[in-house]
C-alpha atoms as a PDB file:
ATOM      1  CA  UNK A   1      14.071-174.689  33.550  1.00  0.00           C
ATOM      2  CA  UNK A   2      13.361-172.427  30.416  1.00  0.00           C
ATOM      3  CA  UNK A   3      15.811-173.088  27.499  1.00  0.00           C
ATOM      4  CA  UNK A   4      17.134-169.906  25.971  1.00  0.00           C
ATOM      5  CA  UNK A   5      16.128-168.938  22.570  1.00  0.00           C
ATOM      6  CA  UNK A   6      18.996-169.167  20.242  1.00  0.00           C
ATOM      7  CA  UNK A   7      20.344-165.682  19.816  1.00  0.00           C
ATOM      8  CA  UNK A   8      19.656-164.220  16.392  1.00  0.00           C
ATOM      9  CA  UNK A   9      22.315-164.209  13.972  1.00  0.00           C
ATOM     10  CA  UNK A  10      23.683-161.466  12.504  1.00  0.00           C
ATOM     11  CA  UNK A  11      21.847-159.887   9.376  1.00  0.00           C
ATOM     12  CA  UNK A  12      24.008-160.503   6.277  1.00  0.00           C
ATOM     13  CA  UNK A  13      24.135-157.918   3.832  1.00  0.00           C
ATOM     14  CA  UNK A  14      23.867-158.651   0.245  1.00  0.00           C
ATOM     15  CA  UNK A  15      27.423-157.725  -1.009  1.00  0.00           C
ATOM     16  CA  UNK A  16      25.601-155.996  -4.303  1.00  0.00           C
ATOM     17  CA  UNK A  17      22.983-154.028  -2.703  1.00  0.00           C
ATOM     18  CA  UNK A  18      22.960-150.173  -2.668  1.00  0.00           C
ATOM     19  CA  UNK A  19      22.588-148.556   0.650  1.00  0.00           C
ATOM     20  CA  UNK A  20      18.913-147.612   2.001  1.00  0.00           C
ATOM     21  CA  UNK A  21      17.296-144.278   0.440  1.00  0.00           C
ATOM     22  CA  UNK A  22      16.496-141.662   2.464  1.00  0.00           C
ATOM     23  CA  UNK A  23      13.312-140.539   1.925  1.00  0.00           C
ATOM     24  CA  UNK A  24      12.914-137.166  -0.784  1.00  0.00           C
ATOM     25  CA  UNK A  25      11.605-134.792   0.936  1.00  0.00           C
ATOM     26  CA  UNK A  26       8.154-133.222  -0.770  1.00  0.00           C
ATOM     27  CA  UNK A  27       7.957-130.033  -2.406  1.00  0.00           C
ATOM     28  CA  UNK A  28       6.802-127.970   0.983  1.00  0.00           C
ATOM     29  CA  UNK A  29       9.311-129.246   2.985  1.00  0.00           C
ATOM     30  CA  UNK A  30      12.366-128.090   0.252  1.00  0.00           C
ATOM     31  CA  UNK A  31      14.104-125.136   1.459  1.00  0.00           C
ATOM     32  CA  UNK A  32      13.303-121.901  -0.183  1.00  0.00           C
ATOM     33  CA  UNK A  33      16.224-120.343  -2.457  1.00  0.00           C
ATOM     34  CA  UNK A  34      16.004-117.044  -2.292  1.00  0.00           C
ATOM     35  CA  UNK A  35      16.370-114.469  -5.244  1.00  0.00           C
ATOM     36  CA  UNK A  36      19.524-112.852  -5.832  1.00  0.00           C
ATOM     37  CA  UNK A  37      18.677-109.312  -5.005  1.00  0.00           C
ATOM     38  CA  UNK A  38      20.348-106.780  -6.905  1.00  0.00           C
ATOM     39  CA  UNK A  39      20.596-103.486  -5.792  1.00  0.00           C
ATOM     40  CA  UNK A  40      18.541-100.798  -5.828  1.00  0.00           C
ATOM     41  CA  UNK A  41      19.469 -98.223  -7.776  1.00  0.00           C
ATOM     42  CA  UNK A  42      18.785 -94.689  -6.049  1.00  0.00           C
ATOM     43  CA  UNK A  43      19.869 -92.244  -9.162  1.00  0.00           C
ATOM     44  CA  UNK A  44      19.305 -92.421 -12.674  1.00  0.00           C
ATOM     45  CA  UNK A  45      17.702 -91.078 -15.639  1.00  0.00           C
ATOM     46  CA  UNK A  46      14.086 -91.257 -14.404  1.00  0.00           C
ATOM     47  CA  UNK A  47      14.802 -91.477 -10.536  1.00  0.00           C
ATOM     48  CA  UNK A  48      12.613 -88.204 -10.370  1.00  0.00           C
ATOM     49  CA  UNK A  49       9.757 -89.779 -12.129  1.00  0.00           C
ATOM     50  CA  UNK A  50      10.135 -92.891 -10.025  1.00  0.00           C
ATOM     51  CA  UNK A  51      10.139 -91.007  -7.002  1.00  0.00           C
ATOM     52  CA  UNK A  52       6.891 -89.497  -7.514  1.00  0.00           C
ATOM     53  CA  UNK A  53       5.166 -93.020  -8.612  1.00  0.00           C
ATOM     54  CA  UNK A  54       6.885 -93.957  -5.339  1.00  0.00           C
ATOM     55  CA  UNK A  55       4.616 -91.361  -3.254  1.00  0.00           C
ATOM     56  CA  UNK A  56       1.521 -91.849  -5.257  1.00  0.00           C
ATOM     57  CA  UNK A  57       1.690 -95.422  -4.143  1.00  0.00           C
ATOM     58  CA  UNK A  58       1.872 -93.964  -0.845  1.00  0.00           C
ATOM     59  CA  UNK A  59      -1.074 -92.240  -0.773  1.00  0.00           C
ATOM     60  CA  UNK A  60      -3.111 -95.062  -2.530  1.00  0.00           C
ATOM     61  CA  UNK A  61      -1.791 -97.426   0.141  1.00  0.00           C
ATOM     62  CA  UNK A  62      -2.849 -94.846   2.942  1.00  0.00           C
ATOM     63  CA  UNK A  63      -6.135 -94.276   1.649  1.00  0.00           C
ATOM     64  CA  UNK A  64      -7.118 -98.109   1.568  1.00  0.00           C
ATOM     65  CA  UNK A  65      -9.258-100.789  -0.208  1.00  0.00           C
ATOM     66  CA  UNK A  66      -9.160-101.151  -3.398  1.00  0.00           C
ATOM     67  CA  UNK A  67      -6.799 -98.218  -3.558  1.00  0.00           C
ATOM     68  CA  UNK A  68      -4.061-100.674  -2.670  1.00  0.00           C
ATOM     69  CA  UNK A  69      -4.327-102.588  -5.786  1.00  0.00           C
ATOM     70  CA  UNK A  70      -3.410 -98.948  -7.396  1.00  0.00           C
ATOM     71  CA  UNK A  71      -0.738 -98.596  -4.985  1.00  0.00           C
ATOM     72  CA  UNK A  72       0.586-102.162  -6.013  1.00  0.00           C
ATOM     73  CA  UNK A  73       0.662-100.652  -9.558  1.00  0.00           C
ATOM     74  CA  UNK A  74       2.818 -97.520  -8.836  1.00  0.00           C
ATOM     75  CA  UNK A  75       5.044 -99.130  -7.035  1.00  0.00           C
ATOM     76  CA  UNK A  76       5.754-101.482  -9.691  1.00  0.00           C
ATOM     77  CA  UNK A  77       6.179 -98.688 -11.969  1.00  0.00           C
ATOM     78  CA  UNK A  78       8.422 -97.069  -9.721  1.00  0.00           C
ATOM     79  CA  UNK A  79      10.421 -99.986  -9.793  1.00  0.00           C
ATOM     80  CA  UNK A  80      10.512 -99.671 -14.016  1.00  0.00           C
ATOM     81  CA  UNK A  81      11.162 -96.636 -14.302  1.00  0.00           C
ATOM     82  CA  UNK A  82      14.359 -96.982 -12.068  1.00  0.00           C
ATOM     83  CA  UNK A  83      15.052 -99.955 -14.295  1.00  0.00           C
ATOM     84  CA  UNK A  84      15.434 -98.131 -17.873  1.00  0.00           C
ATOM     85  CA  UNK A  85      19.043 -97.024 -18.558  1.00  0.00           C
ATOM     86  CA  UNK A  86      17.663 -94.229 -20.991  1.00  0.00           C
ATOM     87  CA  UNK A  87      15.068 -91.050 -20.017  1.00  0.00           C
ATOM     88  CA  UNK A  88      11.900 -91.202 -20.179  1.00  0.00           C
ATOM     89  CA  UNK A  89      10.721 -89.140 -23.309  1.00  0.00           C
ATOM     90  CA  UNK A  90       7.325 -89.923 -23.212  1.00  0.00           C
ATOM     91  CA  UNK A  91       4.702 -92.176 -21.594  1.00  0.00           C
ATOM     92  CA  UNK A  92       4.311 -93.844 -25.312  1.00  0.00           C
ATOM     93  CA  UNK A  93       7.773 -95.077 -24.860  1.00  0.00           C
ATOM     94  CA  UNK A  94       7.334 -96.860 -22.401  1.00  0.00           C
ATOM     95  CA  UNK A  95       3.808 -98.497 -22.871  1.00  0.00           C
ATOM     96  CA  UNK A  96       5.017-101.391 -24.277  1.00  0.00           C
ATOM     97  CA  UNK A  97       6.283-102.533 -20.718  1.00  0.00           C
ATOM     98  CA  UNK A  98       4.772-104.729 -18.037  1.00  0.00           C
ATOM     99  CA  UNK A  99       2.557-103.062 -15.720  1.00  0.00           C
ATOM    100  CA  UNK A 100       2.660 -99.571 -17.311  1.00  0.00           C
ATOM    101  CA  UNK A 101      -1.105 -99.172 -18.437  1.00  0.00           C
ATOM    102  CA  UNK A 102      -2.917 -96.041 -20.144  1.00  0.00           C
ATOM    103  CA  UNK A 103      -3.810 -94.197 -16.959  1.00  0.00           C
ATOM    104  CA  UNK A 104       0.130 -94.622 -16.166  1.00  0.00           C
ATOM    105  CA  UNK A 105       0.941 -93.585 -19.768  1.00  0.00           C
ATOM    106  CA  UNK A 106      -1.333 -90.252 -18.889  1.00  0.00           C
ATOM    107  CA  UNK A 107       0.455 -89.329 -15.622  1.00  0.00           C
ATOM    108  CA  UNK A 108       3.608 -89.684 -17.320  1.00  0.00           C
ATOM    109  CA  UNK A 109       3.057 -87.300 -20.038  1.00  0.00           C
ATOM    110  CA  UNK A 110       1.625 -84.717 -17.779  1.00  0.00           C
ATOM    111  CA  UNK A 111       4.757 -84.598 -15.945  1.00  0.00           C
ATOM    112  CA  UNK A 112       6.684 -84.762 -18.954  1.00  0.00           C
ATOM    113  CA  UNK A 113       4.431 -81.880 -20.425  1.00  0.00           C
ATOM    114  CA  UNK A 114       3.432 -79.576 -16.537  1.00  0.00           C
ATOM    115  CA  UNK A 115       6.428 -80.890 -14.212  1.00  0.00           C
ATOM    116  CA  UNK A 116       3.437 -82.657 -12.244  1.00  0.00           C
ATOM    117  CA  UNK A 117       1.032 -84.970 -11.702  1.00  0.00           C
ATOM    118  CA  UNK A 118      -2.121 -83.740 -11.337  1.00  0.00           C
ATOM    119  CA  UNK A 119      -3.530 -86.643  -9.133  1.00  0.00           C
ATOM    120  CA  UNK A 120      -0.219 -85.909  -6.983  1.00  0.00           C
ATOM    121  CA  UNK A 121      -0.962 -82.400  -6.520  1.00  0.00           C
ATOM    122  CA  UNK A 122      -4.365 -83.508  -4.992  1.00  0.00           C
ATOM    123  CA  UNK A 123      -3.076 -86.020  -2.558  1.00  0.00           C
ATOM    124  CA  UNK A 124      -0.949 -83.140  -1.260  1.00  0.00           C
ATOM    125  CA  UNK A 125      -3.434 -80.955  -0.790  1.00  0.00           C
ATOM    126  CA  UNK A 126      -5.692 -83.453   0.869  1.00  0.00           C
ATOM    127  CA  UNK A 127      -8.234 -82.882  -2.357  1.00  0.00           C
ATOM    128  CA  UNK A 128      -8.708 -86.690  -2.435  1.00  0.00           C
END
C-alpha cells in the first residue's frame, strides 16, 4: 500500500508583514480624467466676430487639405474671441494672444474698418 504524503501545513504569516501589493497599473492603462468643460458662452462682446471666424473655418474645412490646418486656426480664434470679456477694438489688441497671427490680425481690422471679411464674402459667393 502507498503511504499518504503528510498534508501540508498551514502557511504562517509573518505577524509584521504588510499585505501583498497589487500591481500599479502603467500609464496607458490609468483612466483618463476628463477636463472640466465650462460652458460655452453664446453672447458677448465679440460673439459677432466669433461667429464669422466660426464660418470661415467652415469653409476652410469644406474645401480640404491643407485648408484644414486654416480651419483649425479660425476655429481657435473663434473660441478667443468668445473668451475676451471686453470688445474687440482692433486686431492689434489682440495680437498678443495665442493663435491670433497677422493674417488673423488683417481680417479683424477689415471687419472692424468694412463690416466684412473680404475672404468671407468670397466663400459666399463661391469666388474661392
Amino acid at each position: 500500500s502507498v503511504a499518504a504524503a503528510p498534508a501540508a501545513a498551514p502557511a504562517q504569516k509573518k505577524p509584521d508583514s504588510p499585505p501583498p501589493r497589487k500591481p500599479e497599473k502603467r500609464a496607458a492603462e490609468q483612466p483618463k480624467k476628463q477636463a472640466a468643460k465650462s460652458p460655452k458662452k453664446t453672447s458677448g462682446p465679440n460673439e459677432e466676430l466669433a461667429k464669422l471666424f466660426d464660418e470661415l473655418s467652415s469653409f476652410e474645412f469644406k474645401k480640404g487639405g491643407t485648408s484644414k490646418f486654416a480651419g483649425v486656426a479660425y476655429k481657435s480664434v473663434a473660441g478667443t474671441l468668445r473668451g475676451l470679456d471686453e470688445k474687440v477694438i482692433s486686431g492689434k489688441s489682440i495680437a498678443h494672444l495665442k493663435g491670433v497671427g497677422k493674417e488673423t490680425v488683417k481680417k479683424i481690422d477689415q471687419y472692424i474698418e468694412t463690416g466684412s471679411i473680404e475672404r468671407l464674402e468670397k466663400y459666399r459667393n463661391g469666388e474661392d
